[in-house]
C-alpha atoms as a PDB file:
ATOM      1  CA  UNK A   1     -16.196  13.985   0.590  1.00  0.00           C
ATOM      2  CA  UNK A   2     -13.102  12.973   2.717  1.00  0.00           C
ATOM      3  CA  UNK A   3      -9.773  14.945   2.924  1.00  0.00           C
ATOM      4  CA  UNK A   4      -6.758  13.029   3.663  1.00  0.00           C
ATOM      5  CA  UNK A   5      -3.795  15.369   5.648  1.00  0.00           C
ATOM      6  CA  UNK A   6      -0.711  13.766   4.412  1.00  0.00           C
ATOM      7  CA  UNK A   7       0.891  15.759   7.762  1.00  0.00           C
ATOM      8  CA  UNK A   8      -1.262  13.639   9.860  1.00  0.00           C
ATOM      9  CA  UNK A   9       0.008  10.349   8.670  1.00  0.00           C
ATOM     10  CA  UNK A  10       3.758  11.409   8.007  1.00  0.00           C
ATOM     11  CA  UNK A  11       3.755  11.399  11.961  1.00  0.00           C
ATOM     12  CA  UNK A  12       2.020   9.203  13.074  1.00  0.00           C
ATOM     13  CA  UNK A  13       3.438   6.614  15.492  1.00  0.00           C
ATOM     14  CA  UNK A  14       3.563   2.963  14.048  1.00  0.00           C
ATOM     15  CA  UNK A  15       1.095   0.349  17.044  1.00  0.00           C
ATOM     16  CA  UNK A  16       3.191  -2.203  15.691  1.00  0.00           C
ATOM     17  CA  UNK A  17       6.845  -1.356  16.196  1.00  0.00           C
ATOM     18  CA  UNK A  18       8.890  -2.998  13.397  1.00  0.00           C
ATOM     19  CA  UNK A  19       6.105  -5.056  11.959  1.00  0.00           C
ATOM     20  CA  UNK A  20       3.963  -3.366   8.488  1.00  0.00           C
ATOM     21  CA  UNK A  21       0.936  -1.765  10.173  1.00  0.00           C
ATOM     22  CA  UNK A  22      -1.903  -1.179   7.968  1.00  0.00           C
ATOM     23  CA  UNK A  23      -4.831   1.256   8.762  1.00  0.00           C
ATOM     24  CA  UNK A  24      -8.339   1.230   6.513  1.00  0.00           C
ATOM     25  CA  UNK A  25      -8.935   5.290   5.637  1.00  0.00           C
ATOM     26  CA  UNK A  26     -11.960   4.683   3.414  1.00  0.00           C
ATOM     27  CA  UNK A  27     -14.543   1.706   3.553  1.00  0.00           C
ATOM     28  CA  UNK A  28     -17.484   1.133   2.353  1.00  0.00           C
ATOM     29  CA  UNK A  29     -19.605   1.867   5.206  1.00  0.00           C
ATOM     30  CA  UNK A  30     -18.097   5.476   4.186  1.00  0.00           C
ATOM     31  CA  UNK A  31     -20.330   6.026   0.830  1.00  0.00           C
ATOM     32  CA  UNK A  32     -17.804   4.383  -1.719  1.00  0.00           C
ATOM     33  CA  UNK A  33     -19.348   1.663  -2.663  1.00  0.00           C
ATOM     34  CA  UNK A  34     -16.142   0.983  -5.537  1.00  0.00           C
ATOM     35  CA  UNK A  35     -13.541   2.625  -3.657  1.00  0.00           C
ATOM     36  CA  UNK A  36     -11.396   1.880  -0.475  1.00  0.00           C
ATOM     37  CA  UNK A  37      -8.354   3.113   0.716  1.00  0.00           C
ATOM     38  CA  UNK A  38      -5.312   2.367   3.784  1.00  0.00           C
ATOM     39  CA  UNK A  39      -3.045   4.114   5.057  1.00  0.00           C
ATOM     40  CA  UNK A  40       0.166   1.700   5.514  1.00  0.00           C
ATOM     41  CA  UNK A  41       3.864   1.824   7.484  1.00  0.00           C
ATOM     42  CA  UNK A  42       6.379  -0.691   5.848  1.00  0.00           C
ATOM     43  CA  UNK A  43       9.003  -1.070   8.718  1.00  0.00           C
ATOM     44  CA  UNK A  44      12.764  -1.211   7.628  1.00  0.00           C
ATOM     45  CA  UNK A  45      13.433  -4.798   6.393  1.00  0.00           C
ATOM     46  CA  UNK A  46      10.119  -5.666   5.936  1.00  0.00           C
ATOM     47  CA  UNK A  47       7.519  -6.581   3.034  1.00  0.00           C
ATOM     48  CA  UNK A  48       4.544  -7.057   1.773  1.00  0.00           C
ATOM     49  CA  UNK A  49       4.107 -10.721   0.420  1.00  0.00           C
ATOM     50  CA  UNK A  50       4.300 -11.432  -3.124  1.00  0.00           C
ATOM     51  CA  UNK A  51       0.604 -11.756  -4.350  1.00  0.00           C
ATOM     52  CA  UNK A  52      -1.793 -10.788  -6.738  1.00  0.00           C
ATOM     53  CA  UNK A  53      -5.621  -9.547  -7.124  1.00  0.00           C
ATOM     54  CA  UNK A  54      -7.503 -10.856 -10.099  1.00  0.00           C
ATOM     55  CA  UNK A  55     -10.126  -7.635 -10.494  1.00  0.00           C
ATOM     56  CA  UNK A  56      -8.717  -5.007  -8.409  1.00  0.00           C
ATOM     57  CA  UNK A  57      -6.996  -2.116  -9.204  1.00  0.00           C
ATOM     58  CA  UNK A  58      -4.499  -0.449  -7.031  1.00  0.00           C
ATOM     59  CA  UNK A  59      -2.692   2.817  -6.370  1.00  0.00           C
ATOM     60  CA  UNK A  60       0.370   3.258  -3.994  1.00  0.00           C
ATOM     61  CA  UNK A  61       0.637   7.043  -2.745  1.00  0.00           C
ATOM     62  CA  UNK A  62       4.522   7.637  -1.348  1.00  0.00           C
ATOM     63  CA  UNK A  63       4.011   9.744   1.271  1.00  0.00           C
ATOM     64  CA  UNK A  64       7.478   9.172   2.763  1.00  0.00           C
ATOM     65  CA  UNK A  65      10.194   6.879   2.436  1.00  0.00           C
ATOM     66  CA  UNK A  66      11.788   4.856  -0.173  1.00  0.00           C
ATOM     67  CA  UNK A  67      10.438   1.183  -0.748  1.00  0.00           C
ATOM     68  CA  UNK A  68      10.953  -1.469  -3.738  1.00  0.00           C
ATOM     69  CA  UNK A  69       7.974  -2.643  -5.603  1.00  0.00           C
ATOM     70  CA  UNK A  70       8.741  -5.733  -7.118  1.00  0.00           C
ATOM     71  CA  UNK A  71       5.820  -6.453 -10.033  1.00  0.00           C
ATOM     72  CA  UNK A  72       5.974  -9.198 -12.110  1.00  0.00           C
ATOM     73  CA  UNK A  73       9.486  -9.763 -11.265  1.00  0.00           C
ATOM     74  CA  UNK A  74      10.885  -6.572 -12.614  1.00  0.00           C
ATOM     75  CA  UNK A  75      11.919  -4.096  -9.445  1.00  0.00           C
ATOM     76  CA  UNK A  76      10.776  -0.531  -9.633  1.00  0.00           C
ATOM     77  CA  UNK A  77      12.145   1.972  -7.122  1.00  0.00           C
ATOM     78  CA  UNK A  78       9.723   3.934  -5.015  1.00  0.00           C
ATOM     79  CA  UNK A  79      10.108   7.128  -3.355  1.00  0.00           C
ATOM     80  CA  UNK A  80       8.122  10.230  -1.357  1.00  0.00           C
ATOM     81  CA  UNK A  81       5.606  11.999  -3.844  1.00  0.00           C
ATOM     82  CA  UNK A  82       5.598   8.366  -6.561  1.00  0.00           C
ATOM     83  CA  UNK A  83       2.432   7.628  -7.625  1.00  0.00           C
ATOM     84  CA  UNK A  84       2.360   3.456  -8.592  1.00  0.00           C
ATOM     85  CA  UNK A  85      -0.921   1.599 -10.382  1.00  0.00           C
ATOM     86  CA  UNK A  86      -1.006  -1.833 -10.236  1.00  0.00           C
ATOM     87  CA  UNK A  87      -3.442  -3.664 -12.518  1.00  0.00           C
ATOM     88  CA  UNK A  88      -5.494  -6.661 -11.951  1.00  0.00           C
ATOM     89  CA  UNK A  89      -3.815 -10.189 -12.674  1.00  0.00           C
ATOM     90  CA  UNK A  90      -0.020  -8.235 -12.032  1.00  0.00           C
ATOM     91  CA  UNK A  91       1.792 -10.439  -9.398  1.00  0.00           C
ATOM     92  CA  UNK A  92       3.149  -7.531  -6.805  1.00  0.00           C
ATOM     93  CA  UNK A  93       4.989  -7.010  -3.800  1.00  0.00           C
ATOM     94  CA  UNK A  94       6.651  -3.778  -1.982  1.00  0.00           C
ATOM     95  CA  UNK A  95      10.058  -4.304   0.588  1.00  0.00           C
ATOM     96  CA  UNK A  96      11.307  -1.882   2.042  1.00  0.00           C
ATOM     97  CA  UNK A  97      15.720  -2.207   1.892  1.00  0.00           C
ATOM     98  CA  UNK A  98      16.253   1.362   3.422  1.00  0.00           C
ATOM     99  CA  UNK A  99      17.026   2.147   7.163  1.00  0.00           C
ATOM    100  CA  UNK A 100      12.915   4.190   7.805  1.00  0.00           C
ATOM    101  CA  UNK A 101      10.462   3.472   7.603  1.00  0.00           C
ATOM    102  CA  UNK A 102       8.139   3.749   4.185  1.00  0.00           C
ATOM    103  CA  UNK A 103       4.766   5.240   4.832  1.00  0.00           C
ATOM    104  CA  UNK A 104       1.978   5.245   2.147  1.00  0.00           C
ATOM    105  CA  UNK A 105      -1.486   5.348   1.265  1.00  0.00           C
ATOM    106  CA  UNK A 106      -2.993   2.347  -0.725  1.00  0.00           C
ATOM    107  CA  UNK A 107      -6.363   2.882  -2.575  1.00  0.00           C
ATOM    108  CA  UNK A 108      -8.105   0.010  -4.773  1.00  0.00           C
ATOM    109  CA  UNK A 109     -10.834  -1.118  -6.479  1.00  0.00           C
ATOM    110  CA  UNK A 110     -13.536  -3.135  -4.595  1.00  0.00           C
ATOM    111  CA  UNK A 111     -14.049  -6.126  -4.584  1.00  0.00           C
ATOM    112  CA  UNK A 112     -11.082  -6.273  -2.287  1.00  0.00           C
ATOM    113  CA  UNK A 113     -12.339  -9.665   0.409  1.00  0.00           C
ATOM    114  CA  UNK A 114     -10.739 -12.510  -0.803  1.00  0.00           C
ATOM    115  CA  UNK A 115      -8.873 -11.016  -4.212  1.00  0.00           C
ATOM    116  CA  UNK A 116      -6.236 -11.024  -2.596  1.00  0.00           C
ATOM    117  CA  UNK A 117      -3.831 -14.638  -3.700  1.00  0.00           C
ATOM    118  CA  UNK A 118      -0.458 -15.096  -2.229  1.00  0.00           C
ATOM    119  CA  UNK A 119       2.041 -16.229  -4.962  1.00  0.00           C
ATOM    120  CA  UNK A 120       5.569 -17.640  -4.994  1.00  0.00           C
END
């Protein structure tokens, strides 16, 4: 069992000043052996490069903020409290076009080494 505090990460200061920052929150070496999870700051005018993951599943936890997901072309707004799957094989990105910062936690499907394929 693992709690996450949404407070915790709401406030907590970005190590990489206007760059993304990404943080793992659940690994394997934590008992999942299907399961991991990050907890992730998309600076203002930043992204997340287009890519895509040919077995994993993701979900995208708002926990603040407002990003754009852009999947398979087609933008979807996201905001505090969304809750965003993203299936295997769906090219994906998330930029954040607001003035703060968008903070989030990421879980997925393992295997997540070298699914990941940057696209154009």
């Amino acid at each position: 069992m693992k709690l996450f505090r949404i407070e915790e990460f709401i406030h907590m200061k970005n190590p990489n000043p206007g760059k993304p920052f990404k943080q793992d929150i659940l690994t394997r070496n934590e008992e999942p052996d299907s399961l991991g999870g990050i907890f992730g700051i998309l600076e203002p005018g930043t992204q997340v490069p287009y890519h895509v993951h040919n077995k994993r599943h993701t979900v995208i936890i708002a926990i603040s903020g407002e990003a754009t997901a852009i999947i398979e072309g087609k933008e979807i707004p996201i905001k505090t409290h969304d809750v965003l799957h993203i299936s295997p094989g769906e090219k994906h990105m998330t930029v954040n076009k607001t003035n703060t910062a968008f903070r989030y936690l990421g879980f997925f499907t393992f295997p997540s080494l070298g699914d990941i394929i940057e696209v154009k």
